[in-house]
Protein backbone atom coordinates (compact mmCIF):
# COMPACT_ATOMS: atom_id res chain seq x y z
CA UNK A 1 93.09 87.94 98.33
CA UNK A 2 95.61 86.42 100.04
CA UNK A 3 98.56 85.41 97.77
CA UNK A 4 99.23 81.93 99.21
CA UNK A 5 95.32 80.85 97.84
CA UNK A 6 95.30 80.01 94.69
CA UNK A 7 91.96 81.67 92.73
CA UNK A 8 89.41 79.00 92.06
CA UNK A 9 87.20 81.64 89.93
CA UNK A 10 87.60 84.38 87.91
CA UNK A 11 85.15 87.05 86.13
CA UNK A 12 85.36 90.11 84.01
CA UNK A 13 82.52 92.89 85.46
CA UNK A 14 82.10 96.91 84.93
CA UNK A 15 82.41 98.24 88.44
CA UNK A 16 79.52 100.40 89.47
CA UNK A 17 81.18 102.63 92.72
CA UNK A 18 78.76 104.98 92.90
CA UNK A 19 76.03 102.21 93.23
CA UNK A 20 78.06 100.87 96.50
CA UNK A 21 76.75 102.59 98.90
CA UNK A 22 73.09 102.52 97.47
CA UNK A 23 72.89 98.72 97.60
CA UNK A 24 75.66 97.32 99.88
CA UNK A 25 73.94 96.89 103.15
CA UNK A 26 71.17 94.66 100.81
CA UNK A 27 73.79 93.20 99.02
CA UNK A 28 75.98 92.28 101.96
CA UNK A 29 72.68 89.94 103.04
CA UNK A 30 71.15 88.91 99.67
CA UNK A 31 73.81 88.56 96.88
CA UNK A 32 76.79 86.25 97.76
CA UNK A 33 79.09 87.89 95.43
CA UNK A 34 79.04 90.90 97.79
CA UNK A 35 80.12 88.45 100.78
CA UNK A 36 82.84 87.37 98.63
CA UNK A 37 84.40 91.06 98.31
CA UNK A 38 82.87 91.75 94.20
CA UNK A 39 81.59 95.67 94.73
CA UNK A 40 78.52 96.85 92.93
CA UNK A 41 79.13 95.75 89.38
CA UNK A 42 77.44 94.85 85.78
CA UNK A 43 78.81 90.93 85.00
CA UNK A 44 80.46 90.88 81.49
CA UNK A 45 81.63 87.25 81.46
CA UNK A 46 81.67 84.64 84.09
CA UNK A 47 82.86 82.52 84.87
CA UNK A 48 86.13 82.98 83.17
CA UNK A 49 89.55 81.61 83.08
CA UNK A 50 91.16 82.00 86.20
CA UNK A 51 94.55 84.44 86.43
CA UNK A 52 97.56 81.63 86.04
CA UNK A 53 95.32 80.36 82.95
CA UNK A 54 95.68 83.90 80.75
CA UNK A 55 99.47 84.44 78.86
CA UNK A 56 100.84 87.53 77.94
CA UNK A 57 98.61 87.18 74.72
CA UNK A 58 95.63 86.53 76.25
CA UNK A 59 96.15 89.32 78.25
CA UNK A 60 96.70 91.99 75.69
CA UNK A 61 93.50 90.22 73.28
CA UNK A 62 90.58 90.99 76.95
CA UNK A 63 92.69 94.59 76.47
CA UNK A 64 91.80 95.11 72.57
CA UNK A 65 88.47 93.63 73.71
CA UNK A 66 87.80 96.03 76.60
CA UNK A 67 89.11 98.57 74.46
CA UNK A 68 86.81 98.21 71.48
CA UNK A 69 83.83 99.62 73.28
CA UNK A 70 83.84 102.80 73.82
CA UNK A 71 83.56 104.88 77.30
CA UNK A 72 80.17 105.64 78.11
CA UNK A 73 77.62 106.98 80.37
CA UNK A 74 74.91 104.78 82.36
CA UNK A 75 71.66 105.29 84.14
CA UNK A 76 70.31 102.89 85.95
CA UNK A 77 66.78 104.19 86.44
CA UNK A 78 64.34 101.35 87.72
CA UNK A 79 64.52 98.01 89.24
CA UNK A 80 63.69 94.53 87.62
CA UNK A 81 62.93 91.02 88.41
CA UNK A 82 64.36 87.63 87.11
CA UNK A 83 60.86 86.27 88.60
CA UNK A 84 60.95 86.33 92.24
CA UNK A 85 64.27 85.26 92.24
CA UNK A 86 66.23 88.19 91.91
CA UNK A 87 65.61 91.90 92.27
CA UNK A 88 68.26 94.06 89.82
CA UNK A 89 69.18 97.44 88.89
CA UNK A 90 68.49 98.26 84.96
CA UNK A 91 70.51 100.20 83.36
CA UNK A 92 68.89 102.87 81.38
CA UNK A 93 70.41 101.59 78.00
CA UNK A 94 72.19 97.74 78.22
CA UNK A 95 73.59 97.77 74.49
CA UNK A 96 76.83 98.92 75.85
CA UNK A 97 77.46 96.05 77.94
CA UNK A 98 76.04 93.93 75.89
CA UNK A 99 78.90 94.82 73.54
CA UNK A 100 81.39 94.53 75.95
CA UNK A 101 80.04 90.89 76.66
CA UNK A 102 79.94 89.97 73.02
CA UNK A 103 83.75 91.44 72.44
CA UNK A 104 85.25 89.60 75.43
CA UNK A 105 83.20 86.40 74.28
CA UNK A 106 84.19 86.81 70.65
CA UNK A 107 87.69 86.85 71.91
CA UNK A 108 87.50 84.14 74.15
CA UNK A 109 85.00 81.95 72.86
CA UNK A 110 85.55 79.15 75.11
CA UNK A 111 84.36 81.66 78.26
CA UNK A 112 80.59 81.99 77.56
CA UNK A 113 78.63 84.46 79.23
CA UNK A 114 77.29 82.29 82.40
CA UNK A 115 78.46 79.11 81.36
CA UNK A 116 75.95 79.26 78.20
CA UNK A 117 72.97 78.91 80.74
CA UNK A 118 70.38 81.42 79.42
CA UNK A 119 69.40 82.14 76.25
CA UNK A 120 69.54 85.78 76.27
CA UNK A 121 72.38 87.77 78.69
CA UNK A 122 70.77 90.31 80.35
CA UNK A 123 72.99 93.08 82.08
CA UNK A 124 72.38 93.88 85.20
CA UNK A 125 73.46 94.87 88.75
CA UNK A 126 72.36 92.51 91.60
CA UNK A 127 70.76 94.03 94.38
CA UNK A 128 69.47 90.87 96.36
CA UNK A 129 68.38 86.91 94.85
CA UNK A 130 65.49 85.15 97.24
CA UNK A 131 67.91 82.16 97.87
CA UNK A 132 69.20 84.66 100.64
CA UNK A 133 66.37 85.94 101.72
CA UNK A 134 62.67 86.25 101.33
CA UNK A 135 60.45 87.61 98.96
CA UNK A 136 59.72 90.57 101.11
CA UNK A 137 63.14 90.95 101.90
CA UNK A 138 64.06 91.41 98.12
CA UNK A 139 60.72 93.89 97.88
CA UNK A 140 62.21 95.87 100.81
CA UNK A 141 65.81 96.27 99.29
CA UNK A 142 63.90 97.27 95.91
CA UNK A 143 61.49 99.98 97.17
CA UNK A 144 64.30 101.28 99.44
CA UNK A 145 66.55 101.53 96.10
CA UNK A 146 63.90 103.15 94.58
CA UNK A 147 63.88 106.52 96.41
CA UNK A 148 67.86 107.00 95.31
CA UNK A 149 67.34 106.46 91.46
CA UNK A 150 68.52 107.41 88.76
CA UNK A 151 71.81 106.03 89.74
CA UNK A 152 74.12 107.59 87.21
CA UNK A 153 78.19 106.23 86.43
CA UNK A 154 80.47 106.99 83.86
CA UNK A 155 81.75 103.33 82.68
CA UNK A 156 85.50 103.58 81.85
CA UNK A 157 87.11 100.12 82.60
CA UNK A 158 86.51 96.65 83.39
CA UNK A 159 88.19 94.43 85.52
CA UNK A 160 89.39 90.77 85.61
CA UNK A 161 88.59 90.01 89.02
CA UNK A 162 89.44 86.63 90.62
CA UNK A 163 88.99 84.83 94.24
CA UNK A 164 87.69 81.87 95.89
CA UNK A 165 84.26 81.20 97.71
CA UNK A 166 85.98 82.03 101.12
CA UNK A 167 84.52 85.27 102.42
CA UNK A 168 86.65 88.79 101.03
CA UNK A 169 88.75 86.86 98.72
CA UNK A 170 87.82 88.30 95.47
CA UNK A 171 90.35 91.23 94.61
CA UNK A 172 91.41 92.87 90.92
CA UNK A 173 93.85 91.46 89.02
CA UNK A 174 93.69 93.90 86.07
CA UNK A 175 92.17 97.18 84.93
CA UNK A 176 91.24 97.21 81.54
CA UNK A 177 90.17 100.66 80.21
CA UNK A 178 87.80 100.77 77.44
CA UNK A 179 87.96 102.84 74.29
């Protein structure tokens, strides 16, 4: 991200690097946040407040957040569907990032998970959504990620990321390690 351009977005996600090179060349046609320069990643809250919005303080309270979950190990062992609209990676067990998603929220309640949009926050990795493709598409990407499952990472930080919707801008801003 260049620094002249002011971010317009921001977002808090658990990189997933060892998922990259499973799902990029599907992701690089059927998930825009790929196009934008976010890597393979589980979304913990977005959007969120953009980097010139955070202080000091808010920057050590996403820390303490981050830091309250501990490190942990995920398998993501099988694909699933928001409808026809989006093919995903699932991780094997979600309740750690649903507690990361609950301790950044709890510290920021003004930054709800998706703007508030769905009832229930599902974590996930985004392998393709239809709105880029077609349905086959998305069932090609899937059965292709199939035959390279279980995809296994060992989750130690998060990071603030932040860009605008110009293609590559998204970069890190901050590492945050957890517990």
């Amino acid at each position: 991200m260049s620094d002249s351009i002011e971010p317009t977005q921001a977002a808090v996600i658990v990189p997933i690097p060892v998922a990259d090179p499973i799902v990029a060349a599907h992701r690089s046609r059927l998930d825009a946040a790929a196009t934008l320069g976010v890597p393979a990643h589980v979304t913990i809250i977005f959007p969120f407040a953009r980097p010139g919005v955070l202080s000091t303080d808010d920057d050590g309270r996403l820390a303490s957040a981050v830091r309250s979950v501990p490190r942990f190990v995920c398998s993501f062992t099988e694909i699933g569907w928001f409808g026809d609209a989006c093919a995903w990676l699932r991780p094997d067990d979600d309740r750690p990032f649903r507690a990361l998603t609950q301790a950044v929220w709890d510290m920021f309640p003004d930054y709800p998970p998706y703007e508030g949009a769905f009832d229930e926050v599902i974590p996930h990795l985004t392998i393709g959504e239809r709105r880029f493709g077609t349905l086959e598409d998305l069932q090609r990407a899937a059965a292709e990620v199939t035959t390279h499952l279980p995809i296994r990472q060992h989750i130690s930080e998060a990071l603030f990321i932040a860009g605008t919707e110009a293609p590559n801008s998204w970069s890190v801003v901050r590492r945050f390690l957890l517990g």
